[in-house]
Protein backbone atom coordinates (compact mmCIF):
# COMPACT_ATOMS: atom_id res chain seq x y z
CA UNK A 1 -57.28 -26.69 9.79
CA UNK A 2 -56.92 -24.17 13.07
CA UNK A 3 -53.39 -25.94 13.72
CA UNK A 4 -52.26 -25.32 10.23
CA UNK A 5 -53.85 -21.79 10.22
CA UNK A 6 -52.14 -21.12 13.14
CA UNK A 7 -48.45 -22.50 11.93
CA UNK A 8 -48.54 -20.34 8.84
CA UNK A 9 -49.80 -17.13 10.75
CA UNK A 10 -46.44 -17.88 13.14
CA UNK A 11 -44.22 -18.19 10.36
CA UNK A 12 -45.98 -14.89 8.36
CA UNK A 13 -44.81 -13.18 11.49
CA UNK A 14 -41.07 -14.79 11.78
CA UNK A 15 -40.50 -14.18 8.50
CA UNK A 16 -42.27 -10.49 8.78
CA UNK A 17 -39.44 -9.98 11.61
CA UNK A 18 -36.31 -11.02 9.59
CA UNK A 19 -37.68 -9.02 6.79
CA UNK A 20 -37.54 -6.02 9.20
CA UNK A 21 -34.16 -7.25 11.07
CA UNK A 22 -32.70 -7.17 7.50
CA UNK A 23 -34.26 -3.32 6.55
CA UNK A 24 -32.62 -2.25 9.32
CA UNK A 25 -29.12 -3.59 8.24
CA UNK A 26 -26.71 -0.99 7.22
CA UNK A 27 -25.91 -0.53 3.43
CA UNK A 28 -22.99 -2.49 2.40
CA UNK A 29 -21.56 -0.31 -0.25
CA UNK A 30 -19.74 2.45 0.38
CA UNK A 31 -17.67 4.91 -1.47
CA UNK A 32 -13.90 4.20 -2.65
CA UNK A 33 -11.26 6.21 -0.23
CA UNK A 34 -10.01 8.93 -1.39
CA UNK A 35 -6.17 8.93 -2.08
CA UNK A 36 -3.50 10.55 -1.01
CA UNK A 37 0.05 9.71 -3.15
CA UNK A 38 2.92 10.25 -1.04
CA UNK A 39 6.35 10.58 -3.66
CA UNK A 40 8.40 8.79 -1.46
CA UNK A 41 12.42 11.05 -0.88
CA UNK A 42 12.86 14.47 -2.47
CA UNK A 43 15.53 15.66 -5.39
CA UNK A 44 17.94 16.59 -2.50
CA UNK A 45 17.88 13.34 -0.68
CA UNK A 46 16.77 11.21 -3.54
CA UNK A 47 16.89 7.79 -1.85
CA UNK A 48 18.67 4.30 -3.48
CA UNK A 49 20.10 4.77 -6.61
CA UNK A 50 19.48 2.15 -8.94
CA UNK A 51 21.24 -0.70 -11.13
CA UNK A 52 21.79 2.17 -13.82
CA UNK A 53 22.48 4.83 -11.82
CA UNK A 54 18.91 6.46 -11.92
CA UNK A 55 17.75 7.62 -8.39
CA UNK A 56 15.00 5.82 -6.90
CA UNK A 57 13.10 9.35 -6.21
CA UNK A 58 12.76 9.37 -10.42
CA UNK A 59 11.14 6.28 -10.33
CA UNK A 60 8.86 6.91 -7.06
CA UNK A 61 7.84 10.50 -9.34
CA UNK A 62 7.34 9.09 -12.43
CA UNK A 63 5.04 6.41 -10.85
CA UNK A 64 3.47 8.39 -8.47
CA UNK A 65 2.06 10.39 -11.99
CA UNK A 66 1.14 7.06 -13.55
CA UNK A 67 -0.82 6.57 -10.44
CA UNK A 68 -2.67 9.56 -10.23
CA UNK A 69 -3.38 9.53 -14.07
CA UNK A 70 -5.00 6.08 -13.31
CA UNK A 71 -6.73 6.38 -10.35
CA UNK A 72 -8.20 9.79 -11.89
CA UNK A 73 -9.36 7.73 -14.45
CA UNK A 74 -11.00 5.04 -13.05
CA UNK A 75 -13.18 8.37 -11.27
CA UNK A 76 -11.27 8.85 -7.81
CA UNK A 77 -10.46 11.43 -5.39
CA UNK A 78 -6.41 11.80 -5.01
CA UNK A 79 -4.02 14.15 -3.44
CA UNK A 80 -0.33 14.11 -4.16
CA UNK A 81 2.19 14.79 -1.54
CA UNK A 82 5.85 16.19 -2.84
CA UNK A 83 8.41 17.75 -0.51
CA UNK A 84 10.92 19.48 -2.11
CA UNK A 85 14.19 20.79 -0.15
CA UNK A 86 15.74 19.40 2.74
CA UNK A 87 13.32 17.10 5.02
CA UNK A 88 15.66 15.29 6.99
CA UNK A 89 12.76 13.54 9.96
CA UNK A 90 10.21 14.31 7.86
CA UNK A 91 8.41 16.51 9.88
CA UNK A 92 7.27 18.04 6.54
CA UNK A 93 6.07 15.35 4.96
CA UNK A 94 3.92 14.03 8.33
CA UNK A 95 2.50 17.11 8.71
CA UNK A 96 1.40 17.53 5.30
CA UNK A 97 -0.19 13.91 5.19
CA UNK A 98 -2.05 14.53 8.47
CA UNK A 99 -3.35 17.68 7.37
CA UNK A 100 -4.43 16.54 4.05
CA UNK A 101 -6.06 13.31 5.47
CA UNK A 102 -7.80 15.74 9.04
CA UNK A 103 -10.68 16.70 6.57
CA UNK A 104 -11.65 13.59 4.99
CA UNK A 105 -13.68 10.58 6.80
CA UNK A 106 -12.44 8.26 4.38
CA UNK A 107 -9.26 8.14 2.78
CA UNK A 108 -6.53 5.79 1.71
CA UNK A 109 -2.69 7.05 2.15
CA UNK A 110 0.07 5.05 -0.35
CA UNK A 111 3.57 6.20 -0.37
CA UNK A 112 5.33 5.15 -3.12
CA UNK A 113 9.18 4.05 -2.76
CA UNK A 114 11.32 1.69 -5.14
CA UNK A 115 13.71 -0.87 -3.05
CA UNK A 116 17.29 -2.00 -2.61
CA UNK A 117 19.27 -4.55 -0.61
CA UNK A 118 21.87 -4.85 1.93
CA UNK A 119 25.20 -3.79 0.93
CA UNK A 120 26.50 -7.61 1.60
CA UNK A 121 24.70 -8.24 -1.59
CA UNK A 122 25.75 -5.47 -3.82
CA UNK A 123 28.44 -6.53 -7.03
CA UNK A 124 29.27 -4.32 -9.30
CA UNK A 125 29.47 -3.54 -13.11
CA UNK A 126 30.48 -0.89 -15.39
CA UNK A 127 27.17 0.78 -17.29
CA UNK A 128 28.15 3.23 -19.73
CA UNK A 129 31.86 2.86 -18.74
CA UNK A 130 30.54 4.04 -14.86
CA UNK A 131 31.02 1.41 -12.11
CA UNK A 132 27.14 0.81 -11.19
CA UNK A 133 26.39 -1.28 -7.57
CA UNK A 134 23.97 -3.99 -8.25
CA UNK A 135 22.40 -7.35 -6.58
CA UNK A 136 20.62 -10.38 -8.14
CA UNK A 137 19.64 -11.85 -4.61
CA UNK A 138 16.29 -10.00 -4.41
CA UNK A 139 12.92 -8.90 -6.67
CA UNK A 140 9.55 -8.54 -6.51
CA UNK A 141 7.55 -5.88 -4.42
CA UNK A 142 7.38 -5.62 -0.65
CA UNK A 143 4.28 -3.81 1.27
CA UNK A 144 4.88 -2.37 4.56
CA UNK A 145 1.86 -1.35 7.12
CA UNK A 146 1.95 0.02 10.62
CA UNK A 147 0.87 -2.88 12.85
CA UNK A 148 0.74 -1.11 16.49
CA UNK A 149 -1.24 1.69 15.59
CA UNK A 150 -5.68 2.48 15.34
CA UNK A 151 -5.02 1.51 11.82
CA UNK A 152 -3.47 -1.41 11.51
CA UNK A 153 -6.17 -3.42 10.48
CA UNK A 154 -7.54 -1.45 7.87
CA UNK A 155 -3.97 -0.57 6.74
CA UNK A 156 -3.30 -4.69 6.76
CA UNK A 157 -6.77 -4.66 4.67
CA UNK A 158 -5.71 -2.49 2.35
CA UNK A 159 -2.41 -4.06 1.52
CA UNK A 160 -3.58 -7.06 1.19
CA UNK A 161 -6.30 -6.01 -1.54
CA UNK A 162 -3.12 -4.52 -3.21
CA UNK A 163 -1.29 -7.22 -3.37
CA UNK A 164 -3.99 -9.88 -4.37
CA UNK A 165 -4.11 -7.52 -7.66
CA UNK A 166 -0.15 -7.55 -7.91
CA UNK A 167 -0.01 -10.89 -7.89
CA UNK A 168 -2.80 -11.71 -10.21
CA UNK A 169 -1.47 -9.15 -12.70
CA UNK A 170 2.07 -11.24 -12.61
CA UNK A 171 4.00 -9.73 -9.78
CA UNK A 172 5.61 -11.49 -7.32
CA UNK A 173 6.20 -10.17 -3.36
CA UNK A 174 9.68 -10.29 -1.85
CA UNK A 175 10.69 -11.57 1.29
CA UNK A 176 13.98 -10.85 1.49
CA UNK A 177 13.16 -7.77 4.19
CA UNK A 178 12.27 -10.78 6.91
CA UNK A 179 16.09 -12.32 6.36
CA UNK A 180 17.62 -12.61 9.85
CA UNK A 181 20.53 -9.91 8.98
CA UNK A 182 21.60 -6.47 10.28
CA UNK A 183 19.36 -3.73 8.84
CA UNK A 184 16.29 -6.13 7.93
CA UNK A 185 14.62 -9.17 10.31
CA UNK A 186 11.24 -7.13 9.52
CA UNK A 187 8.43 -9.11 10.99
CA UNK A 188 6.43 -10.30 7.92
CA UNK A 189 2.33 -10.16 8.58
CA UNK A 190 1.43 -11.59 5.56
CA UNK A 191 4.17 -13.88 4.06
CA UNK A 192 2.59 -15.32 0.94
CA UNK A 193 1.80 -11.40 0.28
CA UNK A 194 4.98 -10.33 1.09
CA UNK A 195 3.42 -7.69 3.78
CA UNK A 196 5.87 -6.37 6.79
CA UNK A 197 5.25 -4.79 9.70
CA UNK A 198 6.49 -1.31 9.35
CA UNK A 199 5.89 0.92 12.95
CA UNK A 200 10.09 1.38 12.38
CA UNK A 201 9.09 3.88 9.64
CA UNK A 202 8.25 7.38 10.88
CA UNK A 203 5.81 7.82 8.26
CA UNK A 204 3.63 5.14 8.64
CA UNK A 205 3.81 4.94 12.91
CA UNK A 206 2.63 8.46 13.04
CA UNK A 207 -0.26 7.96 10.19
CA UNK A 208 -3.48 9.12 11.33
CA UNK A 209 -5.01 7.55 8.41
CA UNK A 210 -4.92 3.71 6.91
CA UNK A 211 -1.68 3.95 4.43
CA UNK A 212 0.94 1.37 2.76
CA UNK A 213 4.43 1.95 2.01
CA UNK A 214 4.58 0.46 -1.49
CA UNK A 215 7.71 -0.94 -2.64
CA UNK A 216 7.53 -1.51 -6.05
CA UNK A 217 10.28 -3.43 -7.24
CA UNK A 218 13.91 -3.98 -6.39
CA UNK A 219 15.58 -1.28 -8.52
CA UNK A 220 18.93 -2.59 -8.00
CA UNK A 221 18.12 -5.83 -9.94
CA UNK A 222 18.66 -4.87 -13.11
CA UNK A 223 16.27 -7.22 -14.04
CA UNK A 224 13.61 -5.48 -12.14
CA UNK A 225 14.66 -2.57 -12.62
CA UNK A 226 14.14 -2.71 -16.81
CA UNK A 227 11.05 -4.20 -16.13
CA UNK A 228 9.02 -2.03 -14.00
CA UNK A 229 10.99 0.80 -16.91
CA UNK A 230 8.37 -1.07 -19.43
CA UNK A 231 5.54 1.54 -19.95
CA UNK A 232 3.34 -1.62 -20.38
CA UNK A 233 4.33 -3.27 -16.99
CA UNK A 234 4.30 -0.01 -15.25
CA UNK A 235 0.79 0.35 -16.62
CA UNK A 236 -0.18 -2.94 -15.11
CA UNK A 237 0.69 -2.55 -12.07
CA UNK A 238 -0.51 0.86 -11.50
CA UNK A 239 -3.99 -0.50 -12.28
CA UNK A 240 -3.10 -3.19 -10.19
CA UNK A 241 -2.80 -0.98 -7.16
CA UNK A 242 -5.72 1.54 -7.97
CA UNK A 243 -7.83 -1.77 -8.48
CA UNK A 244 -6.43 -3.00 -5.05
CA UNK A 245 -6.76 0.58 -3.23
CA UNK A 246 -9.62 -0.42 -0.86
CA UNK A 247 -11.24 0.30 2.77
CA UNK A 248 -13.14 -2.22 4.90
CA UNK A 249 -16.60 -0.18 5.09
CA UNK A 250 -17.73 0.74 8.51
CA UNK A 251 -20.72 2.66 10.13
CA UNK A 252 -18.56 3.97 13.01
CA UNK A 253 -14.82 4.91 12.80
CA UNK A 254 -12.69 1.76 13.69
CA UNK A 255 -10.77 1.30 17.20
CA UNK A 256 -7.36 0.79 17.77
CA UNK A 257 -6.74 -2.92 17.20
CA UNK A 258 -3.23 -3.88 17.07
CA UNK A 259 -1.93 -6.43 15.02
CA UNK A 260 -1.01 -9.62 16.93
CA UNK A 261 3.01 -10.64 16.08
């Protein structure tokens, strides 16, 4: 009986320990990031123009307010970030994202574009009697993260949560940003998630925050480009993203870990 006695009073106290060990663990949950919506161009330098002539800085505002509207539903902090006038390096714009994200510990920066293709794949069409450039070589969403920067890996993190929810609410990534031509060759991170490298991008190389450049469709497919017009698809994917718009949670502030190529 004094063995046994003395067995069970050693594993009182191992088990005593781990309970302690584990008390001592930090707390998992943690709060969503705040986010700050960057409307990707201005009305002066309004970016692609799409399949039917639309600019791509109408679609990047009219999402950018679908956004907000959702994310403000679902509860969540956001800022929006609009330059209007001239902004040629966007000096503006980083300044105004840095000063917006200096006071908050834990925030989530998304810039929201709509994409194009090389000019090598441009036809064209008359819309309305107007000769309209399109392409039907590309579609689907592309994500693009600083990778050589202190947050790279919780941008990467982030993107990828974003695009899990893309994909399981029907969207599909493009790669056609990795093709081996003048003006793309962008080093994919994630391929099946269609995620690129993006340190070429002022915006996101100079982020002091995690962000993702979010391309949300090829608007020069008109394909995609009536699609993503769909109120209901729009919808979708703008819960998509707010669903997807995640930190990794951390006691102390990450370090700079660069993304291996």
């Amino acid at each position: 009986m004094t063995g046994f006695g003395s067995q069970h009073v050693a594993l009182l106290m191992l088990l005593g320990l781990a309970a302690c060990a584990g008390a001592r663990q930090p707390a998992t949950d943690c709060p969503a990031p705040a986010v700050i919506i960057d409307i990707g161009h201005t009305a002066v330098a309004p970016g692609a123009t799409a399949a039917s002539g639309a600019t791509e800085h109408s679609y990047n505002h009219r999402f950018a307010a679908l956004l907000a509207k959702t994310l403000q539903n679902q509860g969540r902090t956001i800022h929006t970030v609009e330059i209007t006038g001239p902004d040629p390096r966007l000096d503006r714009r980083v300044e105004e994202i840095r000063s917006i994200t200096y006071g908050i510990t834990h925030s989530l920066v998304l810039s929201v574009h709509h994409d194009s293709v090389q000019e090598r794949y441009l036809k064209s069409r008359l819309v309305d009697g107007v000769e309209r450039l399109y392409t039907d070589t590309a579609t689907g969403f592309s994500l693009f993260v600083p990778a050589e920067t202190a947050v790279a890996g919780d941008s990467l993190a982030a993107a990828r949560s974003i695009a899990d929810r893309l994909i399981a609410a029907g969207e599909r990534p493009s790669r056609h940003h990795a093709e081996p031509i003048e003006g793309e060759n962008r080093r994919l991170l994630d391929q099946e998630r269609g995620i690129y490298a993006g340190d070429f991008l002022k915006i996101l190389r100079t982020a002091e925050a995690p962000i993702v450049l979010l391309e949300i469709g090829v608007i020069k497919n008109p394909a995609d480009e009536q699609r993503l017009s769909d109120p209901s698809t729009a919808t979708a994917v703008a819960e998509a993203i707010a669903g997807g718009a995640t930190l990794p949670c951390r006691v102390t502030s990450p370090s700079a870990a660069r993304i291996p190529g």
